[in-house]
Protein backbone atom coordinates (compact mmCIF):
# COMPACT_ATOMS: atom_id res chain seq x y z
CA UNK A 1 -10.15 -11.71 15.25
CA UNK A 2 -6.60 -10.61 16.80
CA UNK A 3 -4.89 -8.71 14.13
CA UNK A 4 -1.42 -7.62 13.77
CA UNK A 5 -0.77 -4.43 11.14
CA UNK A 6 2.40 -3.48 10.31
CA UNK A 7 3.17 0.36 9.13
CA UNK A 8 0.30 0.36 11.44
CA UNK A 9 0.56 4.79 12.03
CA UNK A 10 0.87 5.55 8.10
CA UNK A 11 -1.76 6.55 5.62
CA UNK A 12 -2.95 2.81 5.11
CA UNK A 13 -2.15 1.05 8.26
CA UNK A 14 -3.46 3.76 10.16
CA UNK A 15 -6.70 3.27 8.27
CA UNK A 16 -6.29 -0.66 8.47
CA UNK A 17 -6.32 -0.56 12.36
CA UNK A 18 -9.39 2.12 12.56
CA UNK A 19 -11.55 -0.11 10.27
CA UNK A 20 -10.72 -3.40 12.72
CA UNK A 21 -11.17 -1.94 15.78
CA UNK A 22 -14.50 -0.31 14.80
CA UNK A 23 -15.37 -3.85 13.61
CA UNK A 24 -14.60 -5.25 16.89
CA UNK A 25 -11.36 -6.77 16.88
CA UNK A 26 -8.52 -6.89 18.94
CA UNK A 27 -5.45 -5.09 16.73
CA UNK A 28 -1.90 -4.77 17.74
CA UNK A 29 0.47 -2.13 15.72
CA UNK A 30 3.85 -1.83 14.85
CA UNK A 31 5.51 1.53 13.42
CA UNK A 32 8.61 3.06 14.03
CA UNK A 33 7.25 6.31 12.34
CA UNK A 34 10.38 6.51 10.11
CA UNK A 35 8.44 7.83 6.70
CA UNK A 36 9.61 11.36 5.54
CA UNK A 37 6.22 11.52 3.20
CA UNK A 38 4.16 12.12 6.39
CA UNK A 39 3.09 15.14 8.36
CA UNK A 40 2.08 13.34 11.17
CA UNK A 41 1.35 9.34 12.03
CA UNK A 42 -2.03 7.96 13.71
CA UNK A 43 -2.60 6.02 17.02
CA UNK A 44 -6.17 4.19 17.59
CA UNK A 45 -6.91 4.53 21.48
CA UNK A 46 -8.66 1.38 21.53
CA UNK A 47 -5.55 -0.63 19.83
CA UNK A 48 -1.93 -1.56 21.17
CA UNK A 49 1.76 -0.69 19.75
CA UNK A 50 4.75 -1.84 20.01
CA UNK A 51 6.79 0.63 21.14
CA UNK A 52 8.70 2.98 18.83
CA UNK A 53 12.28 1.99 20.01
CA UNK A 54 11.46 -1.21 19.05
CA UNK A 55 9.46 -1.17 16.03
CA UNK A 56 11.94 -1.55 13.09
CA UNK A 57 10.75 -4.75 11.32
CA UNK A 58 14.02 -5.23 9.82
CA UNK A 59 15.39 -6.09 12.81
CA UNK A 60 14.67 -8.80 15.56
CA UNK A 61 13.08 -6.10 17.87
CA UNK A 62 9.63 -6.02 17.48
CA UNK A 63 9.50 -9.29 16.77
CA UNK A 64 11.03 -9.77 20.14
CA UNK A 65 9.09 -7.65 21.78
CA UNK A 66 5.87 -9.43 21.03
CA UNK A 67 6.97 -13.04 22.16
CA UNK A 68 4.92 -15.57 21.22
CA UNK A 69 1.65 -13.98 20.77
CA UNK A 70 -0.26 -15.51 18.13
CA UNK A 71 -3.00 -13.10 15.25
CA UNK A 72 -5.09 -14.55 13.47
CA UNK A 73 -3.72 -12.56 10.81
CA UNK A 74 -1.08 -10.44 9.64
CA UNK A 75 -1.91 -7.50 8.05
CA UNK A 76 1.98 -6.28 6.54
CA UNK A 77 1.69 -2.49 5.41
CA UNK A 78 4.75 -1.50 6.51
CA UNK A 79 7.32 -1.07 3.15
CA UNK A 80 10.10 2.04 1.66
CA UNK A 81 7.25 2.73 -0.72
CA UNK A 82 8.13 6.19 -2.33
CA UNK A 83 9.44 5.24 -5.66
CA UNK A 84 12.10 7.91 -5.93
CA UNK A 85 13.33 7.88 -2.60
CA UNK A 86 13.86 3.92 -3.46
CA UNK A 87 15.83 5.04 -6.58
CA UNK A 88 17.89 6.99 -4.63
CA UNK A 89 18.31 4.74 -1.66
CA UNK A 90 17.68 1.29 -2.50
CA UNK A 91 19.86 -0.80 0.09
CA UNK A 92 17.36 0.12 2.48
CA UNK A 93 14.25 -0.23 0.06
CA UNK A 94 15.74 -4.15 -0.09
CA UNK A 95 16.22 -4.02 3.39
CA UNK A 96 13.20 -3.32 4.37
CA UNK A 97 10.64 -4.39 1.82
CA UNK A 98 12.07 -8.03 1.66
CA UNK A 99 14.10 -8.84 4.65
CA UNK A 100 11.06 -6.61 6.75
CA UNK A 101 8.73 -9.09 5.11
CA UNK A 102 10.92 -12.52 5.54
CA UNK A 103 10.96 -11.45 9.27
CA UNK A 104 7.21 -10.78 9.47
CA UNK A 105 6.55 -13.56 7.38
CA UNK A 106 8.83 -15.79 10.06
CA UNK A 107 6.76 -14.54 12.81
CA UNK A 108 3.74 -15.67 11.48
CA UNK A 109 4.75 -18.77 10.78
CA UNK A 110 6.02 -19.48 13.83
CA UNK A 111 3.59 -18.58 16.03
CA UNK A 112 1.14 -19.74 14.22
CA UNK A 113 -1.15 -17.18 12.40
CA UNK A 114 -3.40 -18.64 9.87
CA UNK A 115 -3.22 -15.53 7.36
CA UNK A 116 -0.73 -13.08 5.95
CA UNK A 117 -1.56 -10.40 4.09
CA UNK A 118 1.35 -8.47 1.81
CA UNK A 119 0.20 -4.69 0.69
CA UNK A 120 2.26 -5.32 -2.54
CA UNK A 121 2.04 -2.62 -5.66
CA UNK A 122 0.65 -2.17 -9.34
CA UNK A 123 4.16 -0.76 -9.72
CA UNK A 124 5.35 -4.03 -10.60
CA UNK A 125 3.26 -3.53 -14.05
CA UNK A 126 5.42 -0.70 -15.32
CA UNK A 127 5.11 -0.52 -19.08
CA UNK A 128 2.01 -2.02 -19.90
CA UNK A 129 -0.46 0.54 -21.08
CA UNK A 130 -3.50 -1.75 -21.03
CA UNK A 131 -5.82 -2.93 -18.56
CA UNK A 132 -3.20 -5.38 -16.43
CA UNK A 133 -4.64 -8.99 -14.95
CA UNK A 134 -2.50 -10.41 -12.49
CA UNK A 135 -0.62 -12.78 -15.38
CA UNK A 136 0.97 -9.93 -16.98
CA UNK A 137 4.83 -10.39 -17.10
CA UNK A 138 6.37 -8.15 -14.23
CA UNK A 139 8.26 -5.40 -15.48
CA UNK A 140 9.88 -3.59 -12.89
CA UNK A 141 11.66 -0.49 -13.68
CA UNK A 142 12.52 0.81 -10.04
CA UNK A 143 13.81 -0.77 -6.69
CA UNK A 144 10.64 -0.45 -4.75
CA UNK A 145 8.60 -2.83 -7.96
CA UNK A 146 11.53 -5.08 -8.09
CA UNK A 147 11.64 -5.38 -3.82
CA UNK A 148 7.69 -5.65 -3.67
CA UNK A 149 7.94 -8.46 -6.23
CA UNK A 150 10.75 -10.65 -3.99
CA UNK A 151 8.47 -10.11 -0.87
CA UNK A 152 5.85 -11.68 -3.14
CA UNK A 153 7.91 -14.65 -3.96
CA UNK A 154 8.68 -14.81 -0.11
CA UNK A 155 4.64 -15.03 0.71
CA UNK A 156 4.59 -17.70 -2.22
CA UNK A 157 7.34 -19.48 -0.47
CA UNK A 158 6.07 -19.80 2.72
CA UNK A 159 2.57 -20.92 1.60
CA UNK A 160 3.81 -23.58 0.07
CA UNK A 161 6.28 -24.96 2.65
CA UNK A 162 3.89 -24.23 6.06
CA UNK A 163 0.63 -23.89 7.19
CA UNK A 164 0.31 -20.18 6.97
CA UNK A 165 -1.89 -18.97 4.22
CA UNK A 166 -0.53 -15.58 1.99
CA UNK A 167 -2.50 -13.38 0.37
CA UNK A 168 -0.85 -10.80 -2.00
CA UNK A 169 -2.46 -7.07 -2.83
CA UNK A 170 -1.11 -5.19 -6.06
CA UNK A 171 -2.44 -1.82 -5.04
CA UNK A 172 -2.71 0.47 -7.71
CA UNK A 173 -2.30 4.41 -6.95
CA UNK A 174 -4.60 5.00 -3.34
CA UNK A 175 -5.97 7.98 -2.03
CA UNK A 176 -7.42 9.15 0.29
CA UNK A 177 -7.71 10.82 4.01
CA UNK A 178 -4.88 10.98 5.70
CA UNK A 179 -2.69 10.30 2.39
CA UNK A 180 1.22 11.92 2.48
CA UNK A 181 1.43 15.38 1.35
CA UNK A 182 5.13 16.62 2.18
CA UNK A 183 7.56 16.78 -0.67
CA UNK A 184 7.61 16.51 -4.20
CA UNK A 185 7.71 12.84 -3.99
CA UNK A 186 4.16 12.28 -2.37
CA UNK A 187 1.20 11.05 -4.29
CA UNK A 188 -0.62 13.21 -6.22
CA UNK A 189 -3.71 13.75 -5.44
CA UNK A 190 -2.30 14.81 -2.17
CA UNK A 191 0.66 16.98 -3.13
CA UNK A 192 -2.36 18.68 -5.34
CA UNK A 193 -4.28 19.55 -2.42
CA UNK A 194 -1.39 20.65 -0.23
CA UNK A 195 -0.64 23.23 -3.21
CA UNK A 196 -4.12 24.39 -3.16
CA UNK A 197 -4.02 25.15 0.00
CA UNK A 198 -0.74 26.69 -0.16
CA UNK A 199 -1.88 29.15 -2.94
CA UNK A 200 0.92 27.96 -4.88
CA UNK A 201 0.42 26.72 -8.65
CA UNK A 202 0.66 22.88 -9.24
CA UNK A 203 3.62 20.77 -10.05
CA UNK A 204 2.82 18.58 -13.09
CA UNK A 205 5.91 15.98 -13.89
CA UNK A 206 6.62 15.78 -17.63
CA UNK A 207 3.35 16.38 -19.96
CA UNK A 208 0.44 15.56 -17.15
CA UNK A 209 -1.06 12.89 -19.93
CA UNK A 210 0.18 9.83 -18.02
CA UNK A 211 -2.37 7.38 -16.52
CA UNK A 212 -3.48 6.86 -12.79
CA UNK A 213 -5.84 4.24 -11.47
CA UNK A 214 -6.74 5.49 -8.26
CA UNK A 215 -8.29 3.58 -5.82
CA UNK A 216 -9.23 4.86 -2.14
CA UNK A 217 -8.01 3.76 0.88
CA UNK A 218 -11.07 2.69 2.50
CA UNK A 219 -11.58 0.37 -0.08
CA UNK A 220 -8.59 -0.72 -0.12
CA UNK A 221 -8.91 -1.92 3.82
CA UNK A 222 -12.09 -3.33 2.57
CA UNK A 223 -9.99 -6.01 0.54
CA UNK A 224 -8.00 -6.80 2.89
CA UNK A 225 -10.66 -7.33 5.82
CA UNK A 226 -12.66 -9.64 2.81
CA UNK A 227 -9.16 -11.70 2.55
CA UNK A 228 -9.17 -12.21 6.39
CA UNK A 229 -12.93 -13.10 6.75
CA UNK A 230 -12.45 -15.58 3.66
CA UNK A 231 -12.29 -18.88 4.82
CA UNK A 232 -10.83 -20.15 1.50
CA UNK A 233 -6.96 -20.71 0.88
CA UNK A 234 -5.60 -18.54 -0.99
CA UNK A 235 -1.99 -20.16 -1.66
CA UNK A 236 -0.22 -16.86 -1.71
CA UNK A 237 -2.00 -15.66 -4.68
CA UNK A 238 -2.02 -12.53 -6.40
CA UNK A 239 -5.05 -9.93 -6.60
CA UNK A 240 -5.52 -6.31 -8.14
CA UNK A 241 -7.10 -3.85 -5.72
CA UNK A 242 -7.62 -0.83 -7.85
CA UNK A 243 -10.78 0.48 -9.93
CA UNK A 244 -10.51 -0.54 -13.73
CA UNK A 245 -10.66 3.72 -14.46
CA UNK A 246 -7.92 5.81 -15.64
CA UNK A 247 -7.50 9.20 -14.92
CA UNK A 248 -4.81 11.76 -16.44
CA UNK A 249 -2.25 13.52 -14.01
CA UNK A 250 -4.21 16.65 -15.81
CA UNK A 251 -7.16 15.78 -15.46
CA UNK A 252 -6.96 15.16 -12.21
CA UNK A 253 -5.62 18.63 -11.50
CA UNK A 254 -8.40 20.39 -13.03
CA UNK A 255 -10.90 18.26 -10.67
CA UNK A 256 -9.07 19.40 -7.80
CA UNK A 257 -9.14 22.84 -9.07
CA UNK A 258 -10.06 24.07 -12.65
CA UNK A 259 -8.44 27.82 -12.10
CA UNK A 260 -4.93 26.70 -10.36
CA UNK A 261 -1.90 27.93 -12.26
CA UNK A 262 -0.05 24.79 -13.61
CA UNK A 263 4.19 24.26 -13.75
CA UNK A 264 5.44 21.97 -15.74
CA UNK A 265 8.61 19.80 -14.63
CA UNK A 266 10.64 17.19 -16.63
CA UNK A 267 9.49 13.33 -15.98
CA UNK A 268 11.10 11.49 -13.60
CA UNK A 269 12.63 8.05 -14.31
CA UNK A 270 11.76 4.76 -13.04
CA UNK A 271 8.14 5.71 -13.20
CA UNK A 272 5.42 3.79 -15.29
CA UNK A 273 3.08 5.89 -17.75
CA UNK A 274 -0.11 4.39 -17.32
CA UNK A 275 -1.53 2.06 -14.99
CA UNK A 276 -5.03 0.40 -14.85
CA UNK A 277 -6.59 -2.23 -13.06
CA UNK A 278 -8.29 -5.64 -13.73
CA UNK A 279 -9.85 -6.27 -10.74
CA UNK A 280 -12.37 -9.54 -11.41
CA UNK A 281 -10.19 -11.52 -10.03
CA UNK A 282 -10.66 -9.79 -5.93
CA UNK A 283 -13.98 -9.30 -7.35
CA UNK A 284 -14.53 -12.82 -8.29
CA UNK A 285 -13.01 -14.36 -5.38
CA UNK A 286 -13.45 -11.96 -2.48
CA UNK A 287 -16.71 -10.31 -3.44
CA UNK A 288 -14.82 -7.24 -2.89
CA UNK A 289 -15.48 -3.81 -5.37
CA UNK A 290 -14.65 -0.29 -5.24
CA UNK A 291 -17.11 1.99 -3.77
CA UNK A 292 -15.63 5.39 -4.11
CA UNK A 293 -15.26 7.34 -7.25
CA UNK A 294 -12.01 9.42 -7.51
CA UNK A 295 -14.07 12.37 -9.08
CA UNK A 296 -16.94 12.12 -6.48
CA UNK A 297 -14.50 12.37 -3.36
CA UNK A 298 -12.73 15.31 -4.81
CA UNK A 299 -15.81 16.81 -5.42
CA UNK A 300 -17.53 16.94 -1.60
């Protein structure tokens, strides 16, 4: 398979392109490394970028840059995914989570790919306490849901008008190596560890009793190499990746360390209080489950 990844140096892409080319194939990357949530971003040796300079998906660059080469599929990571920082600045959350995707959605189609892949977010559940299926009515309460929802429309669009064949991924809350840890705004099982190691107590928004599904990354990649292998259309449908188990803000402190002094800050708006995962859907169609256990990983 030729495969083209998008946000292709970040916590998931980076982990998208490892997982291909240790499976063989032949992976090209575009990033142009503009997240503030990351330390540091992640070239493969054995994969291709386009340059830097050129990499900014909302514009006609990269798109340039790679001609008319054709992927089997398109893996699209790349996104303004920090929920705050989309509160705060959401002309260029639009900009780049739905024209980014129209453009790499255009590319595809175009040249030809036969699947495209949107990393799309649980975020657009906000306000649902339950375990969510995929026909719960969107309730978006931020930029970044209400962006990641128009790029799914997009993907909807373009299955049904050409020949290239969408697949959409509401992530719930992943973890894992290589996940952001700088600022306050980064997930939290990562700004958790950065604090350990920092010797400095953790930061727990509003009453630490809200709801996580956490999934890890590896699993998520795991969906989305099932969805490219899967010979079936999928008619830009929608699928949960996350694990169907909840786990307090709290809680999950404690399991990254029990003794850790604890501050309490006042809840941020815009941001949902529990979220959990029906997954039979991906599991149903894909054959795809979750294989790592939040608590275990924490725990080696």
């Amino acid at each position: 398979m030729k495969a083209l990844v998008t946000g292709a140096c970040g916590f998931i892409g980076s982990t998208m392109v490892d997982r291909l080319v240790a499976d063989g194939h032949d992976v090209v990357g575009i990033d142009n490394e503009s997240s503030i949530a990351h330390d540091q971003f992640y070239y493969n040796p054995k994969a291709s970028y386009v340059e830097k300079t050129y990499s900014d998906i909302t514009t006609s660059d990269p798109w340039e840059s790679l001609g008319n080469e054709k992927f089997d599929c398109v893996f699209h990571m790349a996104a303004e995914c920090r929920i705050q920082q989309c509160i705060e600045n959401p002309k260029l959350c639009v900009t780049t989570n739905i024209l980014g995707t129209i453009n790499a959605l255009e590319y595809a189609s175009r040249t030809g790919s036969k699947k495209f892949v949107l990393s799309s977010t649980s975020a657009i559940y906000a306000g649902h306490d339950y375990l969510v299926n995929e026909n719960a009515t969107p309730t978006c309460l931020n930029p970044y849901a209400s962006s990641k929802l128009s790029a799914e429309v997009f993907c909807k669009q373009y299955s049904a008008t050409t020949d290239l064949d969408t697949v959409i991924f509401r992530y719930f809350n992943v973890y894992g190596e290589r996940q952001p840890v700088r600022g306050s705004y980064a997930p939290v099982v990562g700004v958790f560890q950065r604090q350990l190691a920092e010797g400095v107590a953790f930061t727990i928004v509003g009453d630490g009793k809200q709801s996580r599904d956490f999934v890890h990354v590896k699993d998520v990649v795991d969906a989305n190499v099932k969805a490219a292998e899967n010979q079936k259309k999928c008619g830009g449908e929608i699928y949960n990746i996350g694990t169907g188990v909840g786990y307090t803000v709290g809680y999950v402190a404690t399991l990254v360390s029990p003794s850790n002094p604890l501050q309490y800050v006042p809840a941020r708006p815009g941001e949902a209080r529990v979220t959990l995962c029906d997954n039979k859907k991906a599991v149903d169609y894909f054959g795809w489950r979750p294989t790592i256990v939040l608590s275990d990983w924490l725990s080696c």
